[in-house]
PDB file of N, CA and C in Angstrom:
ATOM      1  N   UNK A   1       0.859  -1.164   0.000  1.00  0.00           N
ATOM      2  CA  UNK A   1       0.000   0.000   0.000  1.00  0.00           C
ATOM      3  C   UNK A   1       0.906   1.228   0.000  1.00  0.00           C
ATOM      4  N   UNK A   2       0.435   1.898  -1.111  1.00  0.00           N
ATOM      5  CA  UNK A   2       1.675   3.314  -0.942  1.00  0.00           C
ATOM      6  C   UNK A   2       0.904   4.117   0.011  1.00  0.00           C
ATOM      7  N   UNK A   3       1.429   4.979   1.031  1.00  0.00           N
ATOM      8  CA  UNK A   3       0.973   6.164   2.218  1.00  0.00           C
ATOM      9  C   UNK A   3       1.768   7.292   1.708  1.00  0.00           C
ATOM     10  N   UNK A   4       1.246   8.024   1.898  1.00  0.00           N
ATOM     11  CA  UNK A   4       1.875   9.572   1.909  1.00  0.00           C
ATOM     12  C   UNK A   4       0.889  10.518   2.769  1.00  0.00           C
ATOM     13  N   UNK A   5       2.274  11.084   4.271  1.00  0.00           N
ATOM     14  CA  UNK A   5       1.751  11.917   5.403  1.00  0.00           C
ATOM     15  C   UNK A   5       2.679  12.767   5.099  1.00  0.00           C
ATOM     16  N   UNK A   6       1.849  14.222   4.769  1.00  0.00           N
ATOM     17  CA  UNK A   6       3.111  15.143   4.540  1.00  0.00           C
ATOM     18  C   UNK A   6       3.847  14.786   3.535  1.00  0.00           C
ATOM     19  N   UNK A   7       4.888  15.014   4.066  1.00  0.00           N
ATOM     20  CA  UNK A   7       6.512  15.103   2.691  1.00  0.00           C
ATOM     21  C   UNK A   7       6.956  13.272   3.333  1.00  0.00           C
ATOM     22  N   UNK A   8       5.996  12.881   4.152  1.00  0.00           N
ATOM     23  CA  UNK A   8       6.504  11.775   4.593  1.00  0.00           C
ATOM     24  C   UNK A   8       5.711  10.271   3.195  1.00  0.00           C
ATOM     25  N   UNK A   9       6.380   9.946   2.423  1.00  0.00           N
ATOM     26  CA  UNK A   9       6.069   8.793   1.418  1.00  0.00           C
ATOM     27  C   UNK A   9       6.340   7.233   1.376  1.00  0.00           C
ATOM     28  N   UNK A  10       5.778   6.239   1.546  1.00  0.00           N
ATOM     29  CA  UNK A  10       6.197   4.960   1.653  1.00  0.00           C
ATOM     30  C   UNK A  10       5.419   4.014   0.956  1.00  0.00           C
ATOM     31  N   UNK A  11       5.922   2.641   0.739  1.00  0.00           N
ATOM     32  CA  UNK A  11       5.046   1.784   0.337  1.00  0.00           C
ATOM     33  C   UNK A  11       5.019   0.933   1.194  1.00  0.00           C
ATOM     34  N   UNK A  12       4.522   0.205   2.047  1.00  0.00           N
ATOM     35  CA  UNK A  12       4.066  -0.414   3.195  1.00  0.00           C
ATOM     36  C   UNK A  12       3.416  -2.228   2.653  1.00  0.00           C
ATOM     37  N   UNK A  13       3.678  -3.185   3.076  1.00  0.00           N
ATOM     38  CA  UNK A  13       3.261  -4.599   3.044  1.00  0.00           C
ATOM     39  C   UNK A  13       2.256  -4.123   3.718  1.00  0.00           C
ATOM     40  N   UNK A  14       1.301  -4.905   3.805  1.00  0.00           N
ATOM     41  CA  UNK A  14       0.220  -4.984   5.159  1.00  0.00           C
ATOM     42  C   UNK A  14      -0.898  -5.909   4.939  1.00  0.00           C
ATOM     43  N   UNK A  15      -1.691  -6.325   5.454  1.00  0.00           N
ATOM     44  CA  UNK A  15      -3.141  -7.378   5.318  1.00  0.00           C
ATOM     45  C   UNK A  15      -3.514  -5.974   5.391  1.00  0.00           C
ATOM     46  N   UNK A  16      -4.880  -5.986   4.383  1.00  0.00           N
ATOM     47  CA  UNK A  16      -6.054  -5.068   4.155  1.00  0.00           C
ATOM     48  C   UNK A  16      -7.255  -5.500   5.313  1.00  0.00           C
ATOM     49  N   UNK A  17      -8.221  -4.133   5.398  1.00  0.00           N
ATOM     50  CA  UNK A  17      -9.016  -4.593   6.331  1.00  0.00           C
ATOM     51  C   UNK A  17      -9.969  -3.471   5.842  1.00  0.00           C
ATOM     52  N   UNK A  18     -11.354  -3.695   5.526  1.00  0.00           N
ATOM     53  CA  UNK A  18     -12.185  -2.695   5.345  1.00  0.00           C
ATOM     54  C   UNK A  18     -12.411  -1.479   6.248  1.00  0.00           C
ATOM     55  N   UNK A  19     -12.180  -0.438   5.316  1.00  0.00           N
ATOM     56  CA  UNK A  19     -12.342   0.810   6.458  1.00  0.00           C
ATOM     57  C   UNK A  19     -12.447   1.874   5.928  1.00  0.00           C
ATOM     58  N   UNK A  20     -12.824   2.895   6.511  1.00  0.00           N
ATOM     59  CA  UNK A  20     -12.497   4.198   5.500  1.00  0.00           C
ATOM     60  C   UNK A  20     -11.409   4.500   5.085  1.00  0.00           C
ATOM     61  N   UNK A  21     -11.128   5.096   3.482  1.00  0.00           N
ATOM     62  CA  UNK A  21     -10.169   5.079   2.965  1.00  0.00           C
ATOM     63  C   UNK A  21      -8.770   6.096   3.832  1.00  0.00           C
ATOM     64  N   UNK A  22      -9.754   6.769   4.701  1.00  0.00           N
ATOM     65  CA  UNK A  22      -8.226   7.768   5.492  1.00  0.00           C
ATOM     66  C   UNK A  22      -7.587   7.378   6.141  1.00  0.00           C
ATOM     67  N   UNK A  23      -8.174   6.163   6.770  1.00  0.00           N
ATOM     68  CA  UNK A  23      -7.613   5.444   8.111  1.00  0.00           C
ATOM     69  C   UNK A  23      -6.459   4.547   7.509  1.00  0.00           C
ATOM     70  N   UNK A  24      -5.838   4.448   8.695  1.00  0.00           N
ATOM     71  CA  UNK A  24      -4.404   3.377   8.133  1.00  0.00           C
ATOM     72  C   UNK A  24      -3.936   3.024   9.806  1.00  0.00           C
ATOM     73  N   UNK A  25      -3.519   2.065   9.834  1.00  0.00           N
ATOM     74  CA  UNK A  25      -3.056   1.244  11.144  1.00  0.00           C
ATOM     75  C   UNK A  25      -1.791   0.822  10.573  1.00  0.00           C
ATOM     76  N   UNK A  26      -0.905   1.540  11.198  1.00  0.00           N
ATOM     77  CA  UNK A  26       0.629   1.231  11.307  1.00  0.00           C
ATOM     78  C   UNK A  26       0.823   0.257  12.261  1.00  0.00           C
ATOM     79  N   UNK A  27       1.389  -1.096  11.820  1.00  0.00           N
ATOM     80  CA  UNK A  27       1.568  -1.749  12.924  1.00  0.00           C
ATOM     81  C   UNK A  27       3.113  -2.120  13.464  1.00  0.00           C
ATOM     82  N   UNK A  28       3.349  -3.341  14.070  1.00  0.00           N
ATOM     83  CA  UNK A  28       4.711  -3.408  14.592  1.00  0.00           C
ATOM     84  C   UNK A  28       5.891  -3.780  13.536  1.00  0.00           C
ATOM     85  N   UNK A  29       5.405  -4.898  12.744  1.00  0.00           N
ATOM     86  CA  UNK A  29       5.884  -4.454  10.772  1.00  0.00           C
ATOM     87  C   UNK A  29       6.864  -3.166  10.899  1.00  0.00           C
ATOM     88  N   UNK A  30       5.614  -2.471  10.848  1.00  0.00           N
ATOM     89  CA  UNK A  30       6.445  -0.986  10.031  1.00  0.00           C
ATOM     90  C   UNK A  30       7.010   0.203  10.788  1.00  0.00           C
ATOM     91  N   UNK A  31       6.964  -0.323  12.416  1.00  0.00           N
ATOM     92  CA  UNK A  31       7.541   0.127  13.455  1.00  0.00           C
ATOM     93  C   UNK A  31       8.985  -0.144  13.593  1.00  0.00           C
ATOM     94  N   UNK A  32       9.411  -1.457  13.038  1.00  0.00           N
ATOM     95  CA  UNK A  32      10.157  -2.188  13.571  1.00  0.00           C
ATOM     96  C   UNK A  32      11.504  -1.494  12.018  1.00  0.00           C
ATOM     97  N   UNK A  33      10.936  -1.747  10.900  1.00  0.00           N
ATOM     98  CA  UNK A  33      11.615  -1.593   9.721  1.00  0.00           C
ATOM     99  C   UNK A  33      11.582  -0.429   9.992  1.00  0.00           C
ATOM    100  N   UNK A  34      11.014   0.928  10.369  1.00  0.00           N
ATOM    101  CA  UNK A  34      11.579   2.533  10.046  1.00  0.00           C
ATOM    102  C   UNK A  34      12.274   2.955  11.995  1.00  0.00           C
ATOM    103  N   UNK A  35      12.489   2.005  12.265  1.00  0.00           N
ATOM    104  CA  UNK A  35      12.735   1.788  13.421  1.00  0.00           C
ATOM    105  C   UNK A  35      11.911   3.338  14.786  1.00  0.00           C
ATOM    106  N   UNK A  36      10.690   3.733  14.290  1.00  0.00           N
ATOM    107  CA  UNK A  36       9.656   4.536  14.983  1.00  0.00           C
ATOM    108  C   UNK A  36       9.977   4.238  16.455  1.00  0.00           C
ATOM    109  N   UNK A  37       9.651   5.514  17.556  1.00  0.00           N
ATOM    110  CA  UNK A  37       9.891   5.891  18.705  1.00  0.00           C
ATOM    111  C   UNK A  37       8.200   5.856  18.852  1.00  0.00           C
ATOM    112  N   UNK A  38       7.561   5.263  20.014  1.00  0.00           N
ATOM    113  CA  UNK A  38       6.248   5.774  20.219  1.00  0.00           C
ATOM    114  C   UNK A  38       6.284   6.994  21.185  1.00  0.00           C
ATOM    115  N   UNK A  39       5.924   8.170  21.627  1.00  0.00           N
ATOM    116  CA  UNK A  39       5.639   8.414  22.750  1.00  0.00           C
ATOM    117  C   UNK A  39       4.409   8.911  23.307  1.00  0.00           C
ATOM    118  N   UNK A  40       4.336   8.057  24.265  1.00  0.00           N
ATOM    119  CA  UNK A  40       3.146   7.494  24.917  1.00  0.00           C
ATOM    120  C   UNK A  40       2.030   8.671  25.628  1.00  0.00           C
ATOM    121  N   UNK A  41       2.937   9.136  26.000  1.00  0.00           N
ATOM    122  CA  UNK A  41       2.134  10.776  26.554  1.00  0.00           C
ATOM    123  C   UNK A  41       1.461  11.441  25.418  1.00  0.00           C
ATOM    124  N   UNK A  42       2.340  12.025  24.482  1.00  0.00           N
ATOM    125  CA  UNK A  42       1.748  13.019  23.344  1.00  0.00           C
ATOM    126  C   UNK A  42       1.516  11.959  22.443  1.00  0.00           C
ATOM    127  N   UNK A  43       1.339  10.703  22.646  1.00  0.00           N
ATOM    128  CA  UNK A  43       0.807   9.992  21.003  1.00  0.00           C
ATOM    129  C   UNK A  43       1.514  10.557  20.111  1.00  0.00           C
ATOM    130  N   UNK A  44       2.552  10.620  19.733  1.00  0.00           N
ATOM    131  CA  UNK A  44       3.259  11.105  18.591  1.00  0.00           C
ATOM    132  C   UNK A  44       4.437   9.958  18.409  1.00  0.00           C
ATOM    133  N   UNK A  45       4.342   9.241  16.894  1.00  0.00           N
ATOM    134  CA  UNK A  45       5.093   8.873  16.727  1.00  0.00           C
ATOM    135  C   UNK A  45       6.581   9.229  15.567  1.00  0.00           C
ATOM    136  N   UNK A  46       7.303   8.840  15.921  1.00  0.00           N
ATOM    137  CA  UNK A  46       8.989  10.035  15.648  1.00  0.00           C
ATOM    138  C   UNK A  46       9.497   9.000  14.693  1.00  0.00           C
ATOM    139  N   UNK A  47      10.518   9.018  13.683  1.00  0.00           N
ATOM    140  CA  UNK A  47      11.153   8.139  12.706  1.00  0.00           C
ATOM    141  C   UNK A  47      12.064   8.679  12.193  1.00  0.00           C
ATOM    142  N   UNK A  48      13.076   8.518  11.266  1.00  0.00           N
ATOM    143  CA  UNK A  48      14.172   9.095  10.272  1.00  0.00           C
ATOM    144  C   UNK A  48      13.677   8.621   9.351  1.00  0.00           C
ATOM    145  N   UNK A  49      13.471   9.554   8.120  1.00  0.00           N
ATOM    146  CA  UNK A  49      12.819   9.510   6.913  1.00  0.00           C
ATOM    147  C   UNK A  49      14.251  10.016   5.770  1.00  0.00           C
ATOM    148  N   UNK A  50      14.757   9.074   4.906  1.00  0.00           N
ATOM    149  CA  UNK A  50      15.722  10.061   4.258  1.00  0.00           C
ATOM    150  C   UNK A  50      16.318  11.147   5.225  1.00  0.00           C
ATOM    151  N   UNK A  51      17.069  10.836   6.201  1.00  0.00           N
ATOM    152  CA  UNK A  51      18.460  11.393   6.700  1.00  0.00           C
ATOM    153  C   UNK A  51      17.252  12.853   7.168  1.00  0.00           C
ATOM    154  N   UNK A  52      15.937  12.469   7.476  1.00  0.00           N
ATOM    155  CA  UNK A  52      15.426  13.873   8.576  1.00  0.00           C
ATOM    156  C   UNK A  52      14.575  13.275   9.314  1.00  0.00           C
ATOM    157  N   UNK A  53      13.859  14.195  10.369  1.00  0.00           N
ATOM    158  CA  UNK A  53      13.283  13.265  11.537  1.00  0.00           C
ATOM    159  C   UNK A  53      12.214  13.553  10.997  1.00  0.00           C
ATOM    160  N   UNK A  54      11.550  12.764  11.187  1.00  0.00           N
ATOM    161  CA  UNK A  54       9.730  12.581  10.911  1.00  0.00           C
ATOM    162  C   UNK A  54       8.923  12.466  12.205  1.00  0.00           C
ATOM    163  N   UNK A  55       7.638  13.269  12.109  1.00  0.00           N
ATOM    164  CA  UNK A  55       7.038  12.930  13.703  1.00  0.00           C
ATOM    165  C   UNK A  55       4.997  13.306  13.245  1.00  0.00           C
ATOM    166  N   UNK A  56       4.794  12.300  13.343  1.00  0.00           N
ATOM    167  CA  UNK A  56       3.522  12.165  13.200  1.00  0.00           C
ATOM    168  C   UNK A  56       2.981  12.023  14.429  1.00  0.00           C
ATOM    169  N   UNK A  57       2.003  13.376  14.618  1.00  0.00           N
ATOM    170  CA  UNK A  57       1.351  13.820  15.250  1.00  0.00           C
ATOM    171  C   UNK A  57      -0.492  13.607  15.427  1.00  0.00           C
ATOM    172  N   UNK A  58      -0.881  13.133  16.307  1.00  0.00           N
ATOM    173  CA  UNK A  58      -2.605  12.298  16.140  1.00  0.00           C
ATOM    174  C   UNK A  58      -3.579  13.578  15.803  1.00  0.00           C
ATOM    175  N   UNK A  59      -4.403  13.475  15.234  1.00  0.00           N
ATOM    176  CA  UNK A  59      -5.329  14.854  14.697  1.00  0.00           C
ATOM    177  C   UNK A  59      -5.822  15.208  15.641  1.00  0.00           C
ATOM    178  N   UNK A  60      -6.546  16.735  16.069  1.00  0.00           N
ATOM    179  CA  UNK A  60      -7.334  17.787  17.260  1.00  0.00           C
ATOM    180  C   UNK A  60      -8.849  16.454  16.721  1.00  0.00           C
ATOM    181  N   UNK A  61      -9.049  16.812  18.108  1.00  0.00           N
ATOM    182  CA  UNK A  61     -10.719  16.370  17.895  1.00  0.00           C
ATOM    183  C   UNK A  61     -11.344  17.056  17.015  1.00  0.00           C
ATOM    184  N   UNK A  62     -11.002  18.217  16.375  1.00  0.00           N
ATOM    185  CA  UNK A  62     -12.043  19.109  15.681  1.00  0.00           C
ATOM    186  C   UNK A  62     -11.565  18.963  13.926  1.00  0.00           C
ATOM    187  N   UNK A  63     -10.433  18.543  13.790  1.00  0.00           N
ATOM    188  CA  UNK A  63      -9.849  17.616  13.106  1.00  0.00           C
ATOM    189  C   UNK A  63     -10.621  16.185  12.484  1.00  0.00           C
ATOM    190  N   UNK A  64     -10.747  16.053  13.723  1.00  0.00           N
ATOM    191  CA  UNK A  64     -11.291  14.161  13.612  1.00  0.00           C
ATOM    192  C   UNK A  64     -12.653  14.033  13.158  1.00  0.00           C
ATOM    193  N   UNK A  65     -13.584  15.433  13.850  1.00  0.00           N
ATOM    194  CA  UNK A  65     -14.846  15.926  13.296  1.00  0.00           C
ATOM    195  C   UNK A  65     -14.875  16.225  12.244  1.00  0.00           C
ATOM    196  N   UNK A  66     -13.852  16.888  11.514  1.00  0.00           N
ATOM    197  CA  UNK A  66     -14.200  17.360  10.260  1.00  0.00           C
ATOM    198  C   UNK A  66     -13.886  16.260   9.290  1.00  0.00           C
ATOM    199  N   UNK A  67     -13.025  15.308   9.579  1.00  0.00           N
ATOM    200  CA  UNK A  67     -13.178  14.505   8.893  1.00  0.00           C
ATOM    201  C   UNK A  67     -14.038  13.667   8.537  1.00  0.00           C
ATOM    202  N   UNK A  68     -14.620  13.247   9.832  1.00  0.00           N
ATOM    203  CA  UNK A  68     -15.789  12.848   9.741  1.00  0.00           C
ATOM    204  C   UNK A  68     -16.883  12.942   8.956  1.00  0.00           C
ATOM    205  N   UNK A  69     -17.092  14.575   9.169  1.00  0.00           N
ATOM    206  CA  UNK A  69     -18.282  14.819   8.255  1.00  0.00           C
ATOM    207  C   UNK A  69     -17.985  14.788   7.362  1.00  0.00           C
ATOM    208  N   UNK A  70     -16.560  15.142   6.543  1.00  0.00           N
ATOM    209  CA  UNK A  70     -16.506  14.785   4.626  1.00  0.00           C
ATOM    210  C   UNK A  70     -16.508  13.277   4.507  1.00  0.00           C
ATOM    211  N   UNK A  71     -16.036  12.466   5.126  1.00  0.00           N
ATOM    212  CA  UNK A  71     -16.347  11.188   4.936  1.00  0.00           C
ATOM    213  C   UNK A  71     -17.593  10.764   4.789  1.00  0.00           C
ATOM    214  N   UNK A  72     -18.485  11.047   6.015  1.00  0.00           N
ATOM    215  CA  UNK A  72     -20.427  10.742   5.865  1.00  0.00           C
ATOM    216  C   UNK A  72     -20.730  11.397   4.853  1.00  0.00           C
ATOM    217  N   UNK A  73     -20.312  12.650   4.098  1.00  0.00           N
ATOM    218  CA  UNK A  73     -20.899  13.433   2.954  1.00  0.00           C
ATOM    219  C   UNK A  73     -20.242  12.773   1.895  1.00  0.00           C
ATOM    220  N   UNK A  74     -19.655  11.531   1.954  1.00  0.00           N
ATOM    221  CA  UNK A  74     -18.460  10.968   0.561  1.00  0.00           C
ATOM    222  C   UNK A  74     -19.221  10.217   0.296  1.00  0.00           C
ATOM    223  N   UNK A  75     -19.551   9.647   1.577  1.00  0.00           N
ATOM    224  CA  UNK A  75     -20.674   8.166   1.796  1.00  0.00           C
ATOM    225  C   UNK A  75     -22.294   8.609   1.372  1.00  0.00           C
ATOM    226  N   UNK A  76     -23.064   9.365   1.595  1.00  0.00           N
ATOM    227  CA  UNK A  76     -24.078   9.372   1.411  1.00  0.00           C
ATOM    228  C   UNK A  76     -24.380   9.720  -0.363  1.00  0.00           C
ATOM    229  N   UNK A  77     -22.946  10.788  -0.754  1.00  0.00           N
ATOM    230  CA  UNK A  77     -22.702  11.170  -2.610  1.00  0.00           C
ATOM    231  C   UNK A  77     -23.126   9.820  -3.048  1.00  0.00           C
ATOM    232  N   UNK A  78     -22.263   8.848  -3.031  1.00  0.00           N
ATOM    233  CA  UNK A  78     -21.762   7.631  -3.145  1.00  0.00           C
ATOM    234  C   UNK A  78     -22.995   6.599  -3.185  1.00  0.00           C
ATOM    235  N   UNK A  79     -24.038   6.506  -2.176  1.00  0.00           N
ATOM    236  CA  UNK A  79     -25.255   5.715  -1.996  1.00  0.00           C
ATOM    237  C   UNK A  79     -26.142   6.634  -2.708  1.00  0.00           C
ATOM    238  N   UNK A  80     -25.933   7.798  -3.169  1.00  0.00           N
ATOM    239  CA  UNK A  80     -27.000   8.656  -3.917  1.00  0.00           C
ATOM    240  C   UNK A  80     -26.691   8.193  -5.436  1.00  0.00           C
ATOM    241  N   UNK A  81     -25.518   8.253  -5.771  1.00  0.00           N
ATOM    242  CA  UNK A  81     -25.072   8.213  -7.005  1.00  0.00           C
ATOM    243  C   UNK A  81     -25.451   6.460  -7.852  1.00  0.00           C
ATOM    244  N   UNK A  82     -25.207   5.602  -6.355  1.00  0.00           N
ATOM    245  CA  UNK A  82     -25.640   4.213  -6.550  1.00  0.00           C
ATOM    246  C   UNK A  82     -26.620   4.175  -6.834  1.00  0.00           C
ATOM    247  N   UNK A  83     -27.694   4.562  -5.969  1.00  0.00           N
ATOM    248  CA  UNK A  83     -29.093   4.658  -6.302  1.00  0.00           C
ATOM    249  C   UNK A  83     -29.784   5.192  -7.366  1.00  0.00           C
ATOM    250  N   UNK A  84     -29.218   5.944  -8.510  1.00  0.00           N
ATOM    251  CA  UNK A  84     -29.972   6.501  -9.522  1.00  0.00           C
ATOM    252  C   UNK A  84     -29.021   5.728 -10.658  1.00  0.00           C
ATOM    253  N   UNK A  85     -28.049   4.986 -10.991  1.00  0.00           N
ATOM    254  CA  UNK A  85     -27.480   4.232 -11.635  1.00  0.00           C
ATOM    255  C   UNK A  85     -28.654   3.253 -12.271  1.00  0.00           C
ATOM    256  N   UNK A  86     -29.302   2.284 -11.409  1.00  0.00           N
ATOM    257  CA  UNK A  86     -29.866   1.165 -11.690  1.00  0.00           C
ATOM    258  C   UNK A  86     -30.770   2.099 -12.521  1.00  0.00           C
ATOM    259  N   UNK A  87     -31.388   3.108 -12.376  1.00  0.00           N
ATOM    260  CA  UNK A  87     -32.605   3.833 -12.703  1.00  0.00           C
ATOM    261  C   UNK A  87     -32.368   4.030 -14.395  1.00  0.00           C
ATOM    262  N   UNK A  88     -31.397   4.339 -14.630  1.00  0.00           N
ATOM    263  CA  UNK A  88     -30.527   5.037 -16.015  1.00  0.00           C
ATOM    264  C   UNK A  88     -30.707   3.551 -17.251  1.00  0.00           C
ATOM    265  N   UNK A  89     -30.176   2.444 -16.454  1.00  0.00           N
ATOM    266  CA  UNK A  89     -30.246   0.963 -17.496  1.00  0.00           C
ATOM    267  C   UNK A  89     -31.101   0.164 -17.061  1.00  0.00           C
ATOM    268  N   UNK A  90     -32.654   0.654 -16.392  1.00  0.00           N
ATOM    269  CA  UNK A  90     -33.552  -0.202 -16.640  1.00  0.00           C
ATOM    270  C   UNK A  90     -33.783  -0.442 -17.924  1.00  0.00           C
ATOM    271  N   UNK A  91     -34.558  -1.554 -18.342  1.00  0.00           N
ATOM    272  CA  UNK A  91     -35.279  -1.468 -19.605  1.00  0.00           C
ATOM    273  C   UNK A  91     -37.120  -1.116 -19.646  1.00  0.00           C
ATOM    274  N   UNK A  92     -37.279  -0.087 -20.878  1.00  0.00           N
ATOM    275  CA  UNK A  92     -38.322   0.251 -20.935  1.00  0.00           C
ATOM    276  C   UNK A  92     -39.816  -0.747 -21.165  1.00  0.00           C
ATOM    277  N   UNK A  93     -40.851  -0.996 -20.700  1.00  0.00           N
ATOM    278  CA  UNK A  93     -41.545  -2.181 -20.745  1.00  0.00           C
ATOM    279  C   UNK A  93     -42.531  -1.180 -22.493  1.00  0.00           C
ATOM    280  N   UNK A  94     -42.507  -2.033 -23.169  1.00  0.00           N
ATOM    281  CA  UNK A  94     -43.829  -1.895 -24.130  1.00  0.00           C
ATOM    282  C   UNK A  94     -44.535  -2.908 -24.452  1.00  0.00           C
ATOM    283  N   UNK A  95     -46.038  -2.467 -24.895  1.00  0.00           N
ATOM    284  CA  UNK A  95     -47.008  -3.248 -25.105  1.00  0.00           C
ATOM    285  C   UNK A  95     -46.879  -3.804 -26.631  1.00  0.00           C
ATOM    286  N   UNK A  96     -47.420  -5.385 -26.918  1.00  0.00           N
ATOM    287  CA  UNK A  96     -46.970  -5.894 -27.954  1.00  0.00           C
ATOM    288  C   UNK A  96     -48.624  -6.241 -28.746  1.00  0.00           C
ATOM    289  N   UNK A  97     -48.705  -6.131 -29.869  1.00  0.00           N
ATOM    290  CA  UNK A  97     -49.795  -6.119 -31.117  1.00  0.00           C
ATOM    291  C   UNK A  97     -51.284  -7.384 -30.011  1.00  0.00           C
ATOM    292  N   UNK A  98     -50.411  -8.278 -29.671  1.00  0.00           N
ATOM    293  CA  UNK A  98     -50.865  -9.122 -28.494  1.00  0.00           C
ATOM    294  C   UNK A  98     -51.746  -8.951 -26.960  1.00  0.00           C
ATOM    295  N   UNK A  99     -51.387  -7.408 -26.804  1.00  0.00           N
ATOM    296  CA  UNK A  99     -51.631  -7.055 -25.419  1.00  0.00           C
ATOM    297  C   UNK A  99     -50.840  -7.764 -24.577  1.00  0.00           C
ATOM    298  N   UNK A 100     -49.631  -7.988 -24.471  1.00  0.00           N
ATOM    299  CA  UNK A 100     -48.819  -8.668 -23.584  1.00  0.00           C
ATOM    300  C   UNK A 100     -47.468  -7.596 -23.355  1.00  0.00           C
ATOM    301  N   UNK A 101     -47.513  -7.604 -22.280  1.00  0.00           N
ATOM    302  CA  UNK A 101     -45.777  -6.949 -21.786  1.00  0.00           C
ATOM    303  C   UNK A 101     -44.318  -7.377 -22.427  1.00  0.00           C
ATOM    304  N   UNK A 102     -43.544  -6.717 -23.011  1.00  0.00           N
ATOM    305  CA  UNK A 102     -42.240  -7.161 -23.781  1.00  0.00           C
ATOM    306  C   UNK A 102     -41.585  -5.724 -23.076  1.00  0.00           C
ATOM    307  N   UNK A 103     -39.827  -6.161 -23.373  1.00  0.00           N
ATOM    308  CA  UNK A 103     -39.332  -5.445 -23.089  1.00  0.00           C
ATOM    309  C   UNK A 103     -38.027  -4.882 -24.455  1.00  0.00           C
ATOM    310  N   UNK A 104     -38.053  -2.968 -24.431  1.00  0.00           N
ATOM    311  CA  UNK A 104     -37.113  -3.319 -25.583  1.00  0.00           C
ATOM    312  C   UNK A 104     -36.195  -2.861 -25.076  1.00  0.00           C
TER     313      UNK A 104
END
């Protein structure tokens, strides 16, 4: 999976897991290979990226809200856009010389 945080870029192994597309779970994998510092107080995790320090920082709650809501507004586009699809390639029903239902 390629990630890109910031100027920070990687391609990452990982098992997939359904989720929203923003989310990503760094696990001990990719802790271990960029050899990452956790710290535990500020949730911030620290790394050397190309010969500079890297430090990923967890989002403000108001942050996490706003994401939120473009995500539910991605999701509902998305089930709107689904929903008028089927509508577009129904087929039209006409009546046949017979009085019987056909479709063309």
């Amino acid at each position: 999976v390629s990630l890109a945080i910031g100027k920070y870029q990687d391609k990452v192994l990982c098992d997939v897991v359904l989720m929203e597309a923003s989310h990503i779970l760094l696990g001990r994998p990719w802790k271990y290979d960029t050899k990452a510092i956790h710290d535990g107080f500020t949730n911030k995790i620290s790394f050397v990226y190309q010969d500079k320090k890297v430090v990923l920082k967890p989002l403000t709650p108001r942050e996490v809200c706003e994401d939120q809501i473009k995500m539910r507004e991605k999701r509902v586009q998305e089930k709107r856009e689904k929903s008028e699809t089927p509508k577009k390639h129904r087929k039209k029903k006409s009546k046949t010389f017979e009085g019987q239902e056909g479709n063309t």
